[in-house]
N, C-alpha and C. Protein backbone atom coordinates (compact mmCIF):
# COMPACT_ATOMS: atom_id res chain seq x y z
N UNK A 1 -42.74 65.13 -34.72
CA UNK A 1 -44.00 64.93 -35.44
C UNK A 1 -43.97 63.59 -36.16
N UNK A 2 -45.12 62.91 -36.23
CA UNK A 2 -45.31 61.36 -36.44
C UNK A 2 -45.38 61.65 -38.23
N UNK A 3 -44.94 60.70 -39.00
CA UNK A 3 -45.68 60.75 -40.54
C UNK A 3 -46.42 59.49 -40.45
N UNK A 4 -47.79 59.99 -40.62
CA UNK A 4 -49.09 59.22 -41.15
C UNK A 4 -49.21 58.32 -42.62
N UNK A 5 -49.55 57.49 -42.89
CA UNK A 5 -50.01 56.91 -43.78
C UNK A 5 -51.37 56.30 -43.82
N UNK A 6 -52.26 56.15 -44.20
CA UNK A 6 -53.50 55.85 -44.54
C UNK A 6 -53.34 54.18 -45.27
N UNK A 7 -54.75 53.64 -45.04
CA UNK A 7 -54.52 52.56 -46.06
C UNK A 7 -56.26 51.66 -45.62
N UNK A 8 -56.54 50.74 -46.88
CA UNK A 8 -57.61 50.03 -46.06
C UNK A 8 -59.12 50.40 -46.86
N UNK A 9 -58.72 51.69 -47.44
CA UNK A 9 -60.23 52.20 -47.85
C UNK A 9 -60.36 51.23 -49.06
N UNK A 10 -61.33 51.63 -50.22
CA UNK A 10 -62.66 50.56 -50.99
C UNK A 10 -63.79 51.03 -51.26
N UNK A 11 -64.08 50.11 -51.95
CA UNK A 11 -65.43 50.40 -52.43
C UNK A 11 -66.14 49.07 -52.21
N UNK A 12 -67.38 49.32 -51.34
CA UNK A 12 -68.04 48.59 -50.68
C UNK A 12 -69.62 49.09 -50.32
N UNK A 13 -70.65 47.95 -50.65
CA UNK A 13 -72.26 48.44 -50.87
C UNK A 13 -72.55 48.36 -49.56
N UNK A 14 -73.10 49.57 -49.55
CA UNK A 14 -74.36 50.06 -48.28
C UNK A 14 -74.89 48.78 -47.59
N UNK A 15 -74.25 48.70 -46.02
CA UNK A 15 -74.52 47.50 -45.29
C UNK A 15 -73.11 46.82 -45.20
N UNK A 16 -72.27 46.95 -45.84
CA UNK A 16 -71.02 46.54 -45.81
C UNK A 16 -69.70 47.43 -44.76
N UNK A 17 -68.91 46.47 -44.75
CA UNK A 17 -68.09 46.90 -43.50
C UNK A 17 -66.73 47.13 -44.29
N UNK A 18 -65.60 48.28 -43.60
CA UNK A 18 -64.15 48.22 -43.92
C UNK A 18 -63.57 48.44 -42.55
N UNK A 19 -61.96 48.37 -42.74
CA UNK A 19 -61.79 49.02 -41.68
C UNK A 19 -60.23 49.54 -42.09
N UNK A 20 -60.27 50.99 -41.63
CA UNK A 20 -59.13 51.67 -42.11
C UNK A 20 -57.71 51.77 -41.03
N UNK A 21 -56.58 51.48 -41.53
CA UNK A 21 -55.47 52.03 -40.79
C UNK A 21 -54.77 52.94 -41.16
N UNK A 22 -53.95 53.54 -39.70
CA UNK A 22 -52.75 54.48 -40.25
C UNK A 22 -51.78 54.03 -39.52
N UNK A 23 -50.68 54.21 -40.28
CA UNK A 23 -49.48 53.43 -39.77
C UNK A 23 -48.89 54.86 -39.58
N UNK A 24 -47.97 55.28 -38.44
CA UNK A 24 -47.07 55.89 -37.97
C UNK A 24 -45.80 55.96 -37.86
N UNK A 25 -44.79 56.84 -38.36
CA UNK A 25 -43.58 56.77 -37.56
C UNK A 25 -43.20 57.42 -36.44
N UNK A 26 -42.03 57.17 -36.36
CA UNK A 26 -41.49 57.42 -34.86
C UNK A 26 -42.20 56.36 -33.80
N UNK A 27 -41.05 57.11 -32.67
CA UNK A 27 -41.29 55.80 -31.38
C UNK A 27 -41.70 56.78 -30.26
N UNK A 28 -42.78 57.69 -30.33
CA UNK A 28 -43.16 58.42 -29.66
C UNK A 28 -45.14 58.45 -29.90
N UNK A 29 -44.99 57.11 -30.53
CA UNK A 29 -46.75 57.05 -30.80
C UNK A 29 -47.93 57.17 -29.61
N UNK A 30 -47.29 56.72 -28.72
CA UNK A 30 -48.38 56.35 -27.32
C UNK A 30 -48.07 58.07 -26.69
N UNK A 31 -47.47 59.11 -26.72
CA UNK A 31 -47.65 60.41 -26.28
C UNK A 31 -48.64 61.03 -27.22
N UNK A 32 -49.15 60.54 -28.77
CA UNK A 32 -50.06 61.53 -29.48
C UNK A 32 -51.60 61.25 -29.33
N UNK A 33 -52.66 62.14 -29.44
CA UNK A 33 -53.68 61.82 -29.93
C UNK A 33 -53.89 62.00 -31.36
N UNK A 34 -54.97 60.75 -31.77
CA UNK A 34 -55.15 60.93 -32.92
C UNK A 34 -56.82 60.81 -32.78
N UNK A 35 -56.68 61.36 -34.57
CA UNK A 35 -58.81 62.06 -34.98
C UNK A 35 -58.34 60.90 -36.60
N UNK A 36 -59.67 60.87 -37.06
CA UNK A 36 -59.69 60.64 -38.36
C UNK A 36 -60.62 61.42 -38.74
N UNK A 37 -60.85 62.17 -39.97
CA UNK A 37 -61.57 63.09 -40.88
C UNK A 37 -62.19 62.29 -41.77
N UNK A 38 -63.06 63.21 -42.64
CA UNK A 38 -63.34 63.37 -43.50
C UNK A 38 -63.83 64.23 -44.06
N UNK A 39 -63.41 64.01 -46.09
CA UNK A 39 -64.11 64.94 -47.13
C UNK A 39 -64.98 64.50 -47.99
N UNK A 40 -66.25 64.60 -48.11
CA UNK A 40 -66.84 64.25 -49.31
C UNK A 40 -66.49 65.66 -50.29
N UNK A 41 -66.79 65.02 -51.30
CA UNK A 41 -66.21 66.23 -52.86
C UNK A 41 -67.38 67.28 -52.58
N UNK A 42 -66.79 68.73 -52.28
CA UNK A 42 -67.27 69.69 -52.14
C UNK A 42 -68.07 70.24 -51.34
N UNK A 43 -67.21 69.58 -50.22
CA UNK A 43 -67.48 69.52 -48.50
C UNK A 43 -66.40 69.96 -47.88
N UNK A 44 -66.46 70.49 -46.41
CA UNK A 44 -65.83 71.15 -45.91
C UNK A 44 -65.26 69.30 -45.16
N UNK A 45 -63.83 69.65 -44.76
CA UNK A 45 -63.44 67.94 -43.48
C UNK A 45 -64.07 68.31 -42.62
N UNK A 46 -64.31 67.26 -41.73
CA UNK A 46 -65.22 66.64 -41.06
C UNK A 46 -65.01 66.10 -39.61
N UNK A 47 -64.99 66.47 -38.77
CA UNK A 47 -64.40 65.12 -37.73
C UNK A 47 -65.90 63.66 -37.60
N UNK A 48 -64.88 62.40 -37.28
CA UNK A 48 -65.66 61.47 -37.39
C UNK A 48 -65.33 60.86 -35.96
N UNK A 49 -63.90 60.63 -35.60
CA UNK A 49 -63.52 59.98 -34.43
C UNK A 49 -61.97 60.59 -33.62
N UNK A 50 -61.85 60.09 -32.65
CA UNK A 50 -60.27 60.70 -32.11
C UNK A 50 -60.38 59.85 -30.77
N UNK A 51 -59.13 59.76 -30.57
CA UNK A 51 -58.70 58.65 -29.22
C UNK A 51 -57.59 58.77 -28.53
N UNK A 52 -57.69 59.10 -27.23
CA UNK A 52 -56.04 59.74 -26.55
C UNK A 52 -55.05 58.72 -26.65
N UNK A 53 -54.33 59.00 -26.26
CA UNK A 53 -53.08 58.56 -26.48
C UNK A 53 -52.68 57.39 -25.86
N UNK A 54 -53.28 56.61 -24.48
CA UNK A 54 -53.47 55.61 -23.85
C UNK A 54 -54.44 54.65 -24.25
N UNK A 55 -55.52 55.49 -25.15
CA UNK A 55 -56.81 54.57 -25.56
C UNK A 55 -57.90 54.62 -25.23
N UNK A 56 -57.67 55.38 -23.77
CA UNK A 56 -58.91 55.23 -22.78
C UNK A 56 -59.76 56.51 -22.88
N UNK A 57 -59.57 57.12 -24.15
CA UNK A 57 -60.71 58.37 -24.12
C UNK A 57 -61.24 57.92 -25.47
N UNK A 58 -62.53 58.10 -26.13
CA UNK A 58 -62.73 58.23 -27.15
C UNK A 58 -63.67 59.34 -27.59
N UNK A 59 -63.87 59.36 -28.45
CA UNK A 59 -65.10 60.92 -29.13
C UNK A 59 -65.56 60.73 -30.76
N UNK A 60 -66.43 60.31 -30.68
CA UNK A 60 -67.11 60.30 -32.55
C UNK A 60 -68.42 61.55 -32.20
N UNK A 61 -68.27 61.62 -33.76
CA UNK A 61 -69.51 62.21 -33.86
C UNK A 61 -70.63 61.58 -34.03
N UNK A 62 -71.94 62.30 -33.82
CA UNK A 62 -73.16 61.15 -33.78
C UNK A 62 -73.57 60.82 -35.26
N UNK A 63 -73.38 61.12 -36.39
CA UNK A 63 -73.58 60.10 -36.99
C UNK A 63 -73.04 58.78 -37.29
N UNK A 64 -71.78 58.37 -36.41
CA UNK A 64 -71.35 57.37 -36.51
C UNK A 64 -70.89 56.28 -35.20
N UNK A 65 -71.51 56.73 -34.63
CA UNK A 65 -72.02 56.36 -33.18
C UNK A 65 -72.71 54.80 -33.32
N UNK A 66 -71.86 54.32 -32.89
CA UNK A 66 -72.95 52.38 -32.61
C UNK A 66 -72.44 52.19 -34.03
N UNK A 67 -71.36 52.94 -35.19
CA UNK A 67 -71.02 51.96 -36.25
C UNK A 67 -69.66 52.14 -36.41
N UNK A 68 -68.91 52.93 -36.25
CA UNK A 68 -67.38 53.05 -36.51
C UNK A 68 -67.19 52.55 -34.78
N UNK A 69 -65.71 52.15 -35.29
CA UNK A 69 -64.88 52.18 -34.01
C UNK A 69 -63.62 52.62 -34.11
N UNK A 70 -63.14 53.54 -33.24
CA UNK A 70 -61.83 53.84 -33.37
C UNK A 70 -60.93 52.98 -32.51
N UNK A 71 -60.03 53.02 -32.92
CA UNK A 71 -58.79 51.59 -31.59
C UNK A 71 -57.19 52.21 -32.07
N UNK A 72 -56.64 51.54 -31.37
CA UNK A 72 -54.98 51.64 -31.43
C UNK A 72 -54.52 50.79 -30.97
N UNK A 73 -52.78 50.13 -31.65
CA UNK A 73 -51.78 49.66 -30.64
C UNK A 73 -51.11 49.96 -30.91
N UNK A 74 -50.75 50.29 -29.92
CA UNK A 74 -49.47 51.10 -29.37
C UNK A 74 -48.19 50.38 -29.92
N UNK A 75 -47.82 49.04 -29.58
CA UNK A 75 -47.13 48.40 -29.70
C UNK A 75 -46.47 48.16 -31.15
N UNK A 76 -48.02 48.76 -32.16
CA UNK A 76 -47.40 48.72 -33.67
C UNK A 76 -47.76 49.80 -34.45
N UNK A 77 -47.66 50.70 -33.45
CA UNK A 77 -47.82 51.89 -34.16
C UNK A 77 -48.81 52.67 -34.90
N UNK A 78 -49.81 51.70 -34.59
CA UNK A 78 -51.06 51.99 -35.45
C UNK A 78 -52.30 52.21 -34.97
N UNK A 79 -53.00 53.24 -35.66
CA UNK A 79 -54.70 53.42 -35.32
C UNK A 79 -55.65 52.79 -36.56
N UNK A 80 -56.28 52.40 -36.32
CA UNK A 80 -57.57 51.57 -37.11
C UNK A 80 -59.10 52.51 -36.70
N UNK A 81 -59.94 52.48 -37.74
CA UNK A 81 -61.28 52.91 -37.62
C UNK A 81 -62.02 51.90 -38.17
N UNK A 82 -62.77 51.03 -37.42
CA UNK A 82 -63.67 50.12 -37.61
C UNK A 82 -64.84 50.44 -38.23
N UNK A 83 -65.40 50.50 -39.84
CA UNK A 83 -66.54 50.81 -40.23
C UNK A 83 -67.46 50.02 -40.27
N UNK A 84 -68.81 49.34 -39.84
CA UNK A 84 -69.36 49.06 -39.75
C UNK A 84 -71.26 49.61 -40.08
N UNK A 85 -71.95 49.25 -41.01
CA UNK A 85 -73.22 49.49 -41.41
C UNK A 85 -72.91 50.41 -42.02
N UNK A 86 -72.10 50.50 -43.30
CA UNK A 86 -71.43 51.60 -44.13
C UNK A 86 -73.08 52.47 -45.14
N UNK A 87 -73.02 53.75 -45.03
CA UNK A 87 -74.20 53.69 -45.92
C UNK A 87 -73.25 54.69 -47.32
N UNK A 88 -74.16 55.02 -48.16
CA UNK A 88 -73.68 55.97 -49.16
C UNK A 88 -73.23 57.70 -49.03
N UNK A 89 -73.07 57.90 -47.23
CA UNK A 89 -73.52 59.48 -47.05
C UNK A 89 -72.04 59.48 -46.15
N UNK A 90 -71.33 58.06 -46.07
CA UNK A 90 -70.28 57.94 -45.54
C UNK A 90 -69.06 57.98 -46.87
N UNK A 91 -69.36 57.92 -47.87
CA UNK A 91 -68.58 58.07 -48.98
C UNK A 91 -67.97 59.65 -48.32
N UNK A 92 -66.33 59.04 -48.63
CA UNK A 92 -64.92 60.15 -48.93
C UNK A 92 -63.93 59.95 -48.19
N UNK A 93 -63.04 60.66 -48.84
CA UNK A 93 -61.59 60.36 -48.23
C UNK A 93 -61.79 60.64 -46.87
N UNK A 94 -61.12 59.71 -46.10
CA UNK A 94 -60.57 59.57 -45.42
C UNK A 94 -58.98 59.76 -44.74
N UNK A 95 -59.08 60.57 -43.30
CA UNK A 95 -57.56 61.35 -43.23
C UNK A 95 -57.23 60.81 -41.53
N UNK A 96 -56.15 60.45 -41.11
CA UNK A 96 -55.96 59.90 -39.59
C UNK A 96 -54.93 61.53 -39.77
N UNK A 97 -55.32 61.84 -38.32
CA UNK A 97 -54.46 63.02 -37.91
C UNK A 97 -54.16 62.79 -36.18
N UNK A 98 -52.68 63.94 -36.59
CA UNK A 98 -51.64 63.79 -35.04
C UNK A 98 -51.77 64.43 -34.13
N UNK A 99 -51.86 64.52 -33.06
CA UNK A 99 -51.87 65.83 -32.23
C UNK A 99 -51.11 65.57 -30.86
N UNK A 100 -49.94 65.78 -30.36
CA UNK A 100 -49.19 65.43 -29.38
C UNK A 100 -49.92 66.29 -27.98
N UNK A 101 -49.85 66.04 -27.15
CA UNK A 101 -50.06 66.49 -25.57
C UNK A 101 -51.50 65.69 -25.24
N UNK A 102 -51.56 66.42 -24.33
CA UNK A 102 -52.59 65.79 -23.39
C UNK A 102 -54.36 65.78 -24.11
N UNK A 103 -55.45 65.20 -23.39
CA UNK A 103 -56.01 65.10 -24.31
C UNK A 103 -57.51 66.01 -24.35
N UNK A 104 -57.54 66.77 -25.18
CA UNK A 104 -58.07 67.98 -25.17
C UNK A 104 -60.13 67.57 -25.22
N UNK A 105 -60.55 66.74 -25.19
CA UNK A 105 -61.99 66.34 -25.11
C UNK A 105 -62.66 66.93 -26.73
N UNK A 106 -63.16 67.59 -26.14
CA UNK A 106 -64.75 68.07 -27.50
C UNK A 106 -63.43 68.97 -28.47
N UNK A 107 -62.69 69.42 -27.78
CA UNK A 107 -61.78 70.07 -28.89
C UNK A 107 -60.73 69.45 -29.92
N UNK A 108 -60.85 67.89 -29.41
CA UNK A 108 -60.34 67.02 -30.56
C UNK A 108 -61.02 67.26 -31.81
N UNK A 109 -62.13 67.73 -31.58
CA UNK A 109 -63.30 67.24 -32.69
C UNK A 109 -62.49 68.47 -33.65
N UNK A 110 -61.78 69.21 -33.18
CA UNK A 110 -61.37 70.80 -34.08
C UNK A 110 -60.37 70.16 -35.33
N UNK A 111 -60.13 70.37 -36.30
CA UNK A 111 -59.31 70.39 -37.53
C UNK A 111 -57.83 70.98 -36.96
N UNK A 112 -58.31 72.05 -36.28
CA UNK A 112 -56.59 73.10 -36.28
C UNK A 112 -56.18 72.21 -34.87
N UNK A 113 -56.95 71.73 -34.39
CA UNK A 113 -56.10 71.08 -32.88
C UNK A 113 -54.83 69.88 -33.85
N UNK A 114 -54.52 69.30 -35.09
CA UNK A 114 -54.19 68.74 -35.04
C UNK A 114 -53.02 68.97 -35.84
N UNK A 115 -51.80 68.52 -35.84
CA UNK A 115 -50.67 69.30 -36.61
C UNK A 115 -49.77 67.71 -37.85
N UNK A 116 -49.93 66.41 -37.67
CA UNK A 116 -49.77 65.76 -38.59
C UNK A 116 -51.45 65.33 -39.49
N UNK A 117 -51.20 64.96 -40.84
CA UNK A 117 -52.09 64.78 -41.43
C UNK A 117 -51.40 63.68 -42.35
N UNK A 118 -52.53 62.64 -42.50
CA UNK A 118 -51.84 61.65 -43.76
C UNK A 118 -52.65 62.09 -45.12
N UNK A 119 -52.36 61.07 -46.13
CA UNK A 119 -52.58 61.92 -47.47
C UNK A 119 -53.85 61.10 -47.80
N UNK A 120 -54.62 60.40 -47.04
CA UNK A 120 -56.01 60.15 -46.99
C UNK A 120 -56.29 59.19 -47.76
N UNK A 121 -57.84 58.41 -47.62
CA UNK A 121 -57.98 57.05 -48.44
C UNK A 121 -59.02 57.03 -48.80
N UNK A 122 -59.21 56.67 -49.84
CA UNK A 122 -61.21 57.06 -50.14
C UNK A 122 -61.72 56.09 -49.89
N UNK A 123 -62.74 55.98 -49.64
CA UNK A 123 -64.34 55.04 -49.09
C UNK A 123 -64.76 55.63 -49.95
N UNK A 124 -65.47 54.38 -50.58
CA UNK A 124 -66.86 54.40 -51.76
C UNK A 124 -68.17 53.53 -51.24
N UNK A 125 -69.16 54.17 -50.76
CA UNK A 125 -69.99 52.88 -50.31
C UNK A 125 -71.40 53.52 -51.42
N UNK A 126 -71.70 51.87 -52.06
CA UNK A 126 -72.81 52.12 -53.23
C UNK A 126 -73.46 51.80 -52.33
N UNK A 127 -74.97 52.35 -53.22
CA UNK A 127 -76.23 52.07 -52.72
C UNK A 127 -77.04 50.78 -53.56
């Protein structure tokens, strides 16, 4: 199992861009898929994005469709989520999660499909 770290989040006004990483250990990164979450305060998590393990699958949900991007390299261990046209309804922590095997499609989008979790990064976007 990989340990996650988070990093990257801010506070940044509606129309403004971030972009978040998670750094990984181990040397078994290119066998996992990873999702990134989210919580706004007194919200259930969320799926937002997830990307197999080669790169070549991706899956967001539609509200963030044409503005996040999810990516990876392999080479450094890391996944990034590209935020782009940030509004105020995108405010909350933020979580990159692990999930080793093959790559499961619409069931990435699940919470329990995933078994590492990092300790998350908050996004603040004012209005």
């Amino acid at each position: 199992q990989v340990q996650l770290v988070e990093s990257g989040g801010g506070l940044v006004e509606a129309g403004g861009s971030l972009r978040l990483s998670c750094a990984a250990s181990g040397r078994t990164f290119s066998s996992y898929n990873f999702g990134w979450f989210r919580q706004a305060p007194e919200k259930e998590r969320q799926f937002v994005a997830a990307i197999s393990g080669s790169g070549g699958s991706t899956l967001y949900t539609d509200s963030v469709k044409g503005r996040f991007t999810i990516s990876r390299d392999n080479a450094k261990n890391t996944l990034y989520l590209q935020m782009n046209s940030l509004r105020p309804e995108d405010t909350a922590v933020y979580y990159c999660a692990s999930r080793p095997g093959v790559w499961m499609r619409d069931r990435q989008k699940e919470n329990r499909m995933y078994n590492g979790w990092g300790q998350g990064t908050q996004v603040t976007v004012s209005s």
